[in-house]
Protein backbone atom coordinates (compact mmCIF):
# COMPACT_ATOMS: atom_id res chain seq x y z
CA UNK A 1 -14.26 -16.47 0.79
CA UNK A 2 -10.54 -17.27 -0.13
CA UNK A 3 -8.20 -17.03 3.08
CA UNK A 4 -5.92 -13.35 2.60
CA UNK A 5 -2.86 -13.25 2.49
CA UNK A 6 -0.47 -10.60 5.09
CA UNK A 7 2.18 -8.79 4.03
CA UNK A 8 4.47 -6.43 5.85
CA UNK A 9 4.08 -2.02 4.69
CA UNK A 10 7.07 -0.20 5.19
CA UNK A 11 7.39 3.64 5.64
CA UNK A 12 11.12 4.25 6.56
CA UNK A 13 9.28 7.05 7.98
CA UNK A 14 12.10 9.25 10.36
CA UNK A 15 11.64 9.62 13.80
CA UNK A 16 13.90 9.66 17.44
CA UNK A 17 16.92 11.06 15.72
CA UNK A 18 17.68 7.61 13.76
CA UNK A 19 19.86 7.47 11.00
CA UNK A 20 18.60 7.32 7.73
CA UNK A 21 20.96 4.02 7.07
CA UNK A 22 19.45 2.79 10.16
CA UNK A 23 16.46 2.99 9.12
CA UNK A 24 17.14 1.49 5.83
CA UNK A 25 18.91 -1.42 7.56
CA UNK A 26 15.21 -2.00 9.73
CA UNK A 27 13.42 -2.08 6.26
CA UNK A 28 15.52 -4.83 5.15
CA UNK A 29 15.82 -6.50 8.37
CA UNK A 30 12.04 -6.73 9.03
CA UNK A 31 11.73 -7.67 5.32
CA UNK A 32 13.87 -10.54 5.86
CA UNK A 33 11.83 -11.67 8.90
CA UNK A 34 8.55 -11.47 7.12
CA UNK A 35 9.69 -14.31 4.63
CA UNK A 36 10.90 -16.01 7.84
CA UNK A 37 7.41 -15.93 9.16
CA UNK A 38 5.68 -17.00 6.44
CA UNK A 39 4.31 -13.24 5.14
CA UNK A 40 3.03 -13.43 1.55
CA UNK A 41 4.71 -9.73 0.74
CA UNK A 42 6.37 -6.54 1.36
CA UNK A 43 6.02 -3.39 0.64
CA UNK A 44 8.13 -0.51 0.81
CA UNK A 45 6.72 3.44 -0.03
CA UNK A 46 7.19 6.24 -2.00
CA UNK A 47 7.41 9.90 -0.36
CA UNK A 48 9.49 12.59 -0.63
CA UNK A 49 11.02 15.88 1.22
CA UNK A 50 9.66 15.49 4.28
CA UNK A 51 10.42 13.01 7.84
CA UNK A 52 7.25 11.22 7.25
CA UNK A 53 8.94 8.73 5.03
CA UNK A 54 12.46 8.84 3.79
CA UNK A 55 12.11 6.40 0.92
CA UNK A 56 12.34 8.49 -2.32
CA UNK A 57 13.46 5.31 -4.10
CA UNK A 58 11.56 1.87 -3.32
CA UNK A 59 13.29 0.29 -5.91
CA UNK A 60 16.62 0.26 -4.37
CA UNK A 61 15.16 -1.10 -0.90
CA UNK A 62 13.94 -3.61 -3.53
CA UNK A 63 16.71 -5.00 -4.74
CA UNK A 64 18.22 -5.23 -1.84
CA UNK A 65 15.66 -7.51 -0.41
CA UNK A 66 15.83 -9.20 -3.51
CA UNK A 67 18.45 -10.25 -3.11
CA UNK A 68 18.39 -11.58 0.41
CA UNK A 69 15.00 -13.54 -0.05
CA UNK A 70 14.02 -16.23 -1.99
CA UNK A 71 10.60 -17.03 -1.69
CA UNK A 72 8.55 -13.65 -0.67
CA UNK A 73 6.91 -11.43 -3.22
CA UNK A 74 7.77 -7.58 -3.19
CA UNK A 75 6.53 -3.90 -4.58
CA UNK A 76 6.33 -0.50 -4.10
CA UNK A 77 3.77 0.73 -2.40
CA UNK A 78 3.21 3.24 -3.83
CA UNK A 79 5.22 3.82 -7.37
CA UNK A 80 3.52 7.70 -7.99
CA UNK A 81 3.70 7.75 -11.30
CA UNK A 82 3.44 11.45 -11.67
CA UNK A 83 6.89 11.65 -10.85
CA UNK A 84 8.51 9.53 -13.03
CA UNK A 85 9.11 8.76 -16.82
CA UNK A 86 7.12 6.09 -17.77
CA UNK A 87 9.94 4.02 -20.12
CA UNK A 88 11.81 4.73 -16.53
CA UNK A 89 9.15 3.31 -14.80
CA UNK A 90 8.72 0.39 -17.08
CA UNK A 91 12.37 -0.59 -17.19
CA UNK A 92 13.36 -0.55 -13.89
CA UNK A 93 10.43 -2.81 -12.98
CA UNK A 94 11.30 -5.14 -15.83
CA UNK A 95 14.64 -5.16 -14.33
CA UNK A 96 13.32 -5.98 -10.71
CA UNK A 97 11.47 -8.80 -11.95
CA UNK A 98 14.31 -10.10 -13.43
CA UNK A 99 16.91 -10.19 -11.11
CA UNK A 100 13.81 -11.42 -8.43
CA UNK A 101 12.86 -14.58 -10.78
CA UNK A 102 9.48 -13.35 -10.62
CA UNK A 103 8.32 -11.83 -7.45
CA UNK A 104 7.64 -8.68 -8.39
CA UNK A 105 4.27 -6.54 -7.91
CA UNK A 106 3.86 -3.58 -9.13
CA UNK A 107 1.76 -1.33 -7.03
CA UNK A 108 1.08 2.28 -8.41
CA UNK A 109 -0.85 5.62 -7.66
CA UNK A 110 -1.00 9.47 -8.37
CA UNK A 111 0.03 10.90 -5.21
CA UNK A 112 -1.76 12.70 -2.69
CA UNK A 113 1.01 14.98 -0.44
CA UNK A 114 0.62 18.54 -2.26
CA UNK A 115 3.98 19.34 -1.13
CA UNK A 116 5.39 16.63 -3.18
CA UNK A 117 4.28 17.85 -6.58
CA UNK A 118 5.08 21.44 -5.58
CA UNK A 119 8.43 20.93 -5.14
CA UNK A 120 8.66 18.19 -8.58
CA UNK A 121 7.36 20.89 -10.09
CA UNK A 122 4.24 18.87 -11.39
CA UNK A 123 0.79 20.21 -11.38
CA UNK A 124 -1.39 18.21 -8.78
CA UNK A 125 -4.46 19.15 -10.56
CA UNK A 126 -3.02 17.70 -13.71
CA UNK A 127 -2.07 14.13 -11.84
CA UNK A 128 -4.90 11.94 -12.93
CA UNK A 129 -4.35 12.32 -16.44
CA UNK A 130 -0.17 11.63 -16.14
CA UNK A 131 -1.21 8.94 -14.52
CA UNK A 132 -3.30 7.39 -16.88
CA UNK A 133 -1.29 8.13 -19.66
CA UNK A 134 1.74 6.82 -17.75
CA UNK A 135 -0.33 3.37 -16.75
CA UNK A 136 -0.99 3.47 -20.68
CA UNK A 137 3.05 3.66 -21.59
CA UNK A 138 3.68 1.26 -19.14
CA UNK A 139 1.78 -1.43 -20.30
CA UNK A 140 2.49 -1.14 -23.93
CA UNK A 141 6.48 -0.85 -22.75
CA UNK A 142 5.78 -4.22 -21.30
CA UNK A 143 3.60 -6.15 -23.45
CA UNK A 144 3.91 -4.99 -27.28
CA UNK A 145 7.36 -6.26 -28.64
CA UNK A 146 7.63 -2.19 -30.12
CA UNK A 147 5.72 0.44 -29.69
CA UNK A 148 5.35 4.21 -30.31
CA UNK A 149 3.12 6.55 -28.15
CA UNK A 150 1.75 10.41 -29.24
CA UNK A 151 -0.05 11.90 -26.19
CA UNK A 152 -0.40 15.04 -24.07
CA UNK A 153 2.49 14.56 -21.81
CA UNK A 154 5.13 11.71 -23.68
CA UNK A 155 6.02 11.73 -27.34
CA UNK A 156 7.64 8.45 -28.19
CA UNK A 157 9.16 7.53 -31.29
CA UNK A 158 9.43 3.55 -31.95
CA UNK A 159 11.17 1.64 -29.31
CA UNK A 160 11.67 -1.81 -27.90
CA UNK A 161 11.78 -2.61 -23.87
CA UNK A 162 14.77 -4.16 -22.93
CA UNK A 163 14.31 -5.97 -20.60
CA UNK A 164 10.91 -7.02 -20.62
CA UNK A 165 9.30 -8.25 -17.51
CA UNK A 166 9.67 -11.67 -16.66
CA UNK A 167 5.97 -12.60 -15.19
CA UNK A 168 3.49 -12.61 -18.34
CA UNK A 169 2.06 -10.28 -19.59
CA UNK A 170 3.73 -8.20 -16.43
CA UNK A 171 3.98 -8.12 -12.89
CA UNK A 172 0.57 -8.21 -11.32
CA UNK A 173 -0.68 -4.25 -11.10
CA UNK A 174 -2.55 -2.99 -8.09
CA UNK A 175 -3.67 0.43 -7.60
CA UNK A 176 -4.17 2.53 -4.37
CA UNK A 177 -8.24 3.54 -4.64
CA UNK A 178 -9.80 5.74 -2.08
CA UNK A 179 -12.01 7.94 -3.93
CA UNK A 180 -15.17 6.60 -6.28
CA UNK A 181 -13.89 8.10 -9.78
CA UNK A 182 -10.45 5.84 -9.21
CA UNK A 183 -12.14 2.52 -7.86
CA UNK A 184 -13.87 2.78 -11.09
CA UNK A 185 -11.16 3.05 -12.94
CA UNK A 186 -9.42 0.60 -11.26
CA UNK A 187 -12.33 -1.94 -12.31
CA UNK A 188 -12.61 -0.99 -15.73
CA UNK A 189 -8.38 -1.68 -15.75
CA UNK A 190 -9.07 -4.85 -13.69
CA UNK A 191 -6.85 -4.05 -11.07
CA UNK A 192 -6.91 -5.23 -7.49
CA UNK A 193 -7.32 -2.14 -4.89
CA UNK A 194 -5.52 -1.05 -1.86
CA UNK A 195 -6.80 1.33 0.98
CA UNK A 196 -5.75 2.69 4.32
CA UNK A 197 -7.48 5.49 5.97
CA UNK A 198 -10.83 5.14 5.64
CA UNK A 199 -13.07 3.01 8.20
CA UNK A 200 -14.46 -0.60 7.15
CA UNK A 201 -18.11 0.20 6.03
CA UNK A 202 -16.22 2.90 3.59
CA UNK A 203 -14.19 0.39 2.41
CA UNK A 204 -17.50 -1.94 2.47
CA UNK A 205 -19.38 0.96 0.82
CA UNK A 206 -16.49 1.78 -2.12
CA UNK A 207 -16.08 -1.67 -2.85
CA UNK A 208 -19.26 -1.71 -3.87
CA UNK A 209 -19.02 0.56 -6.45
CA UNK A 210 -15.88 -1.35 -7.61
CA UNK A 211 -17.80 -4.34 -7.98
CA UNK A 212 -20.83 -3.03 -9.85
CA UNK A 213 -18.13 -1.55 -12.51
CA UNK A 214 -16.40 -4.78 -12.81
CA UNK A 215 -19.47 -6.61 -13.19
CA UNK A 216 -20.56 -3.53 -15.85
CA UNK A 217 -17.64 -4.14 -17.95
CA UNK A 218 -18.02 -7.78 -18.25
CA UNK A 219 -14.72 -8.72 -16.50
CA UNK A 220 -14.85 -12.60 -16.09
CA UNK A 221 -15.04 -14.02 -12.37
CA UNK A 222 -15.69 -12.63 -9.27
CA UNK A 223 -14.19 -9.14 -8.18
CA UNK A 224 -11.24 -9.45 -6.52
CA UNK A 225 -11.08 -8.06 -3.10
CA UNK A 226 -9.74 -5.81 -1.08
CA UNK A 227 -5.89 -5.13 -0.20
CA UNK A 228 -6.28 -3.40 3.26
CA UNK A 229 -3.63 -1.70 5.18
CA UNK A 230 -3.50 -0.64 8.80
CA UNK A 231 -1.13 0.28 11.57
CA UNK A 232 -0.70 -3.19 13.22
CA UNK A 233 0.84 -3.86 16.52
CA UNK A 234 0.70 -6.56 18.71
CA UNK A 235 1.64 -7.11 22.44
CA UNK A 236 1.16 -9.84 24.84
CA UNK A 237 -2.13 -7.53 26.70
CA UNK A 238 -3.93 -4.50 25.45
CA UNK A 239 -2.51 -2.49 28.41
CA UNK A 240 0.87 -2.85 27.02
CA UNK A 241 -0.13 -2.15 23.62
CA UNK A 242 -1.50 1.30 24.41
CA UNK A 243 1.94 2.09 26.68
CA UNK A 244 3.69 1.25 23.93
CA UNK A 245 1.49 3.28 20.74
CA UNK A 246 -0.53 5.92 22.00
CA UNK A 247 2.23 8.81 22.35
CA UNK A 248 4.11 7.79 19.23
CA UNK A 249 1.14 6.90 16.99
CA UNK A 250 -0.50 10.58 17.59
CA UNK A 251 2.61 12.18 16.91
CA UNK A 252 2.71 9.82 14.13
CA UNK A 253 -0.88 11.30 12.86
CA UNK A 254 0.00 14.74 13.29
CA UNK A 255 2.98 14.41 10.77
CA UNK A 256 0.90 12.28 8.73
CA UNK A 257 -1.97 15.00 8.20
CA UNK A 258 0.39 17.78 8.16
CA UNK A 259 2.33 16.69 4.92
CA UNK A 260 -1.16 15.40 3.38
CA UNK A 261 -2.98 18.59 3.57
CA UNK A 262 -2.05 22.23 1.67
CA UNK A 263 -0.97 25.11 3.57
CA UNK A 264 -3.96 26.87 2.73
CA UNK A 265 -6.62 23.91 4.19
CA UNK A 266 -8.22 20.94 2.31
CA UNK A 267 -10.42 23.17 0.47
CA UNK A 268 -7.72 24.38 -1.89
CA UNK A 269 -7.01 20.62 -2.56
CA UNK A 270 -7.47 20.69 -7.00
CA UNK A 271 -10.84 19.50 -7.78
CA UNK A 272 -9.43 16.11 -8.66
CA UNK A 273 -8.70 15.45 -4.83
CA UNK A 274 -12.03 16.68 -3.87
CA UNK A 275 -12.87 13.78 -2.24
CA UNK A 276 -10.17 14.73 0.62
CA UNK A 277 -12.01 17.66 1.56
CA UNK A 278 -14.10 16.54 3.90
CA UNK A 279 -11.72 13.13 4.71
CA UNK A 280 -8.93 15.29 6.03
CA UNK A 281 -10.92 17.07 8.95
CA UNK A 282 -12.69 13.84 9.67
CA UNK A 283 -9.22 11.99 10.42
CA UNK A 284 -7.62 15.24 12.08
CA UNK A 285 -10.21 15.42 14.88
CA UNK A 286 -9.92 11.84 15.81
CA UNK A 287 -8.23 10.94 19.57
CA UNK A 288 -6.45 7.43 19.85
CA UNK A 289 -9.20 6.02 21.19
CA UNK A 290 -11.40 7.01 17.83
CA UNK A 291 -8.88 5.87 16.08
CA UNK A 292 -9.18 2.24 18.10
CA UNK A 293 -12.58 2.27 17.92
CA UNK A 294 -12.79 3.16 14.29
CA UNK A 295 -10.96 0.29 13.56
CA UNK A 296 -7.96 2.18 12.01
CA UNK A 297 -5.50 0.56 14.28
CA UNK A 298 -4.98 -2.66 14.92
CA UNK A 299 -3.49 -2.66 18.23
CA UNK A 300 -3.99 -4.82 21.19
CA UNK A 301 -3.34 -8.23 22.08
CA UNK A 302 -3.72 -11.34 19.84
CA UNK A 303 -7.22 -12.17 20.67
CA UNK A 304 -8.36 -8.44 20.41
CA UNK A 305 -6.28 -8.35 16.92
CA UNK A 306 -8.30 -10.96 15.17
CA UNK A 307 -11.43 -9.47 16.61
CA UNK A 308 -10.93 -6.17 14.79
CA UNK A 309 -9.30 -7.98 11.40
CA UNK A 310 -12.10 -10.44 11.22
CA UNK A 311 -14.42 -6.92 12.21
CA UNK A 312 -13.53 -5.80 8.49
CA UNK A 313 -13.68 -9.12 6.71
CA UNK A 314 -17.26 -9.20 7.85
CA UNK A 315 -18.25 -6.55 5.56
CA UNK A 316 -15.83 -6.97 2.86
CA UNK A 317 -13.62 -9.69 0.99
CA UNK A 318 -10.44 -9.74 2.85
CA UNK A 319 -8.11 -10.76 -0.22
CA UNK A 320 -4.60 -9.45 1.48
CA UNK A 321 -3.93 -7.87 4.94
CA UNK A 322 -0.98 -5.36 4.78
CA UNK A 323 0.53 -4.57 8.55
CA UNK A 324 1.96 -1.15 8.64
CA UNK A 325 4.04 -2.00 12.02
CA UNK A 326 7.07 0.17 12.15
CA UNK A 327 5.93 4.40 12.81
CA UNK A 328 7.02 6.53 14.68
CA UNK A 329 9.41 5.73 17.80
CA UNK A 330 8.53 2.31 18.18
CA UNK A 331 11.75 0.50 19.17
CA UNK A 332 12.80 -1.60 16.76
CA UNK A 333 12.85 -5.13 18.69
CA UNK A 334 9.32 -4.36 19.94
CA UNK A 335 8.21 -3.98 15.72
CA UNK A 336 9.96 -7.72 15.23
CA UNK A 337 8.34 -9.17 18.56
CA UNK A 338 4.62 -7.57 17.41
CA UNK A 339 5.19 -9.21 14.08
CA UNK A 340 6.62 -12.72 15.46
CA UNK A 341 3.12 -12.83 17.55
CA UNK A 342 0.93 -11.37 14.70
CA UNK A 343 2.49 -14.53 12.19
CA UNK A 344 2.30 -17.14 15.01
CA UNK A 345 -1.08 -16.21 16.56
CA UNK A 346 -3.10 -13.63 14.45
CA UNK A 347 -2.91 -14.83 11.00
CA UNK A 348 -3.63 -18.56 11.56
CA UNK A 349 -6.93 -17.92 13.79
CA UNK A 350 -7.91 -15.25 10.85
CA UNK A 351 -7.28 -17.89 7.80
CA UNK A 352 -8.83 -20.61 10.07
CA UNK A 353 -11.97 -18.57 10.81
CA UNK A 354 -12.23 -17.84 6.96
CA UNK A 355 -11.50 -21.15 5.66
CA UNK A 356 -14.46 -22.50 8.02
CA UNK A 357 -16.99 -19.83 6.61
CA UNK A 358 -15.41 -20.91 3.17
CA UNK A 359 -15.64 -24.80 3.79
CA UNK A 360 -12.19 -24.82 3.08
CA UNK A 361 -10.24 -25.03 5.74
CA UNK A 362 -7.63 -22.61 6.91
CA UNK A 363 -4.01 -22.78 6.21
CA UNK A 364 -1.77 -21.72 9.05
């Protein structure tokens, strides 16, 4: 098994009365530390009209760090496609890679908060086939030197991309899978996945069906594996760890569950998110200490840290490890501290224990 890499998953999610250019200035910041620590990427999210996350626009928070980094790689996490033009899409990433010399990924998804396509006006039962036809615009924007497109939602006469991306053919595509039907589709694309809510032998259990379609469609190689993201936080003992989390975090989950399921109950999710149904009340009724056990969070001190990473990479390839550390109330300095002990103490032992299963050797 190759070593993963860690990268740093940003919400700019409002809480404690902080201002919004505050909070902006913490994404940055704590972007900027992760190349100093030796992260592989960052990733900033998508949400909109509501506290949970007050990043509408990823791509600005982008080119900002752009422009204060030079090695680190960078995306959205998530772009939701339903809500934007696709020749939008496609250009601005173009542009992003560009100005980055390169470091662009492109990380993409339908969107799951019903609230969100209720007030964009898009139908939320109609979002996995924009998506697909978006993915579809996309890709020819990028790769075909012109290009014309006649489909159900986008009608486009011949036109040429300016600018096209710099990375060939574009920048590396990875899409946010949780439910079978779209980690199928994801292998049939050949994307790379990303999760977050579901416990390890889910992810063990829907990577399986990944594989088996990958294999299916003849893809060459091995499947890659899984992108994996968690709320991650670090102290010097477990005690201080759970001062530090447990109040914040379950307010944290509250919010989280409250913009993620309808007025109305999971029930009346479309039939396309029918997978939810049952997911929602599952995560709802957890306490923090489910949520510890379950292997959700990541909390604790280093020692107990690796434990529960290498507790996942046990039942699944590990390809990159994506630490959700800011949420909720957590005081800024103590986000920078959990990450300065997470890069100096938790992602050497976890490459190290790897690269010994591997043979390989770990790097640190």
């Amino acid at each position: 098994m190759a070593t993963p890499r860690f990268s740093l998953f940003h919400l700019a999610q409002e809480a404690g009365g902080r201002p919004h250019e505050q909070l902006y200035a913490e994404a940055l910041e704590l972007g900027v530390l992760a190349e100093e620590l030796g992260f592989d990427a960052v990733w900033y999210a998508e949400h909109h009209f509501s506290n949970f996350s007050v990043s509408p626009s990823p791509n600005l928070l982008l080119a900002a760090l752009f422009e204060r980094t030079k090695r680190i790689r960078a995306g959205a996490m998530i772009h939701v496609l339903p809500f934007h033009h696709p020749l939008r899409a496609a250009e601005e990433a173009a542009m992003l890679d560009r100005m980055s010399g390169g470091r662009l990924s492109f990380g993409i998804g339908r969107g799951i908060q019903p609230r969100e396509f209720d007030r964009m006006g898009v139908p939320m039962a109609e979002s996995r086939e924009i998506f697909l036809e978006s993915i579809e615009v996309i890709e020819k924007a990028w790769t075909q030197e012109s290009f014309s497109h006649k489909g159900k939602y986008y009608n486009l006469a011949e036109l040429t991309l300016y600018p096209k991306p710099l990375q060939k053919p574009h920048p590396p595509i990875v899409l946010t899978a949780t439910s079978p039907d779209t980690l199928r589709f994801a292998a049939e694309k050949g994307y790379p996945t990303a999760t977050m809510f579901l416990p390890a032998q889910k992810v063990a259990e829907g990577y399986e069906i990944y594989r088996a379609r990958w294999k299916e469609c003849g893809h060459p190689g091995e499947a890659p594996g899984i992108m994996l993201s968690r709320h991650m936080y670090v102290a010097p003992t477990n005690e201080e760890a759970r001062r530090d989390t447990e109040e914040t975090l379950m307010e944290y989950w509250r919010t989280l569950l409250q913009v993620g399921i309808p007025a109305d109950g999971p029930k009346s999710l479309p039939e396309a998110y029918k997978f939810y149904t049952g997911l929602y009340p599952m995560l709802g009724s957890l306490t923090y200490d489910d949520l510890l056990n379950s292997g959700l969070l990541i909390f604790g001190d280093p020692e107990t840290c690796v434990e529960k990473i290498m507790q996942h990479a046990d039942v699944f390839p590990l390809d990159e490890f994506l630490c959700l550390a800011a949420f909720g109330t957590l005081p800024h300095a103590k986000v920078k501290r959990s990450l300065e002990l997470f890069a100096k103490e938790i992602a050497p032992e976890v490459r190290r224990r790897l690269g010994a299963r591997s043979g390989k050797g770990g790097k640190a």
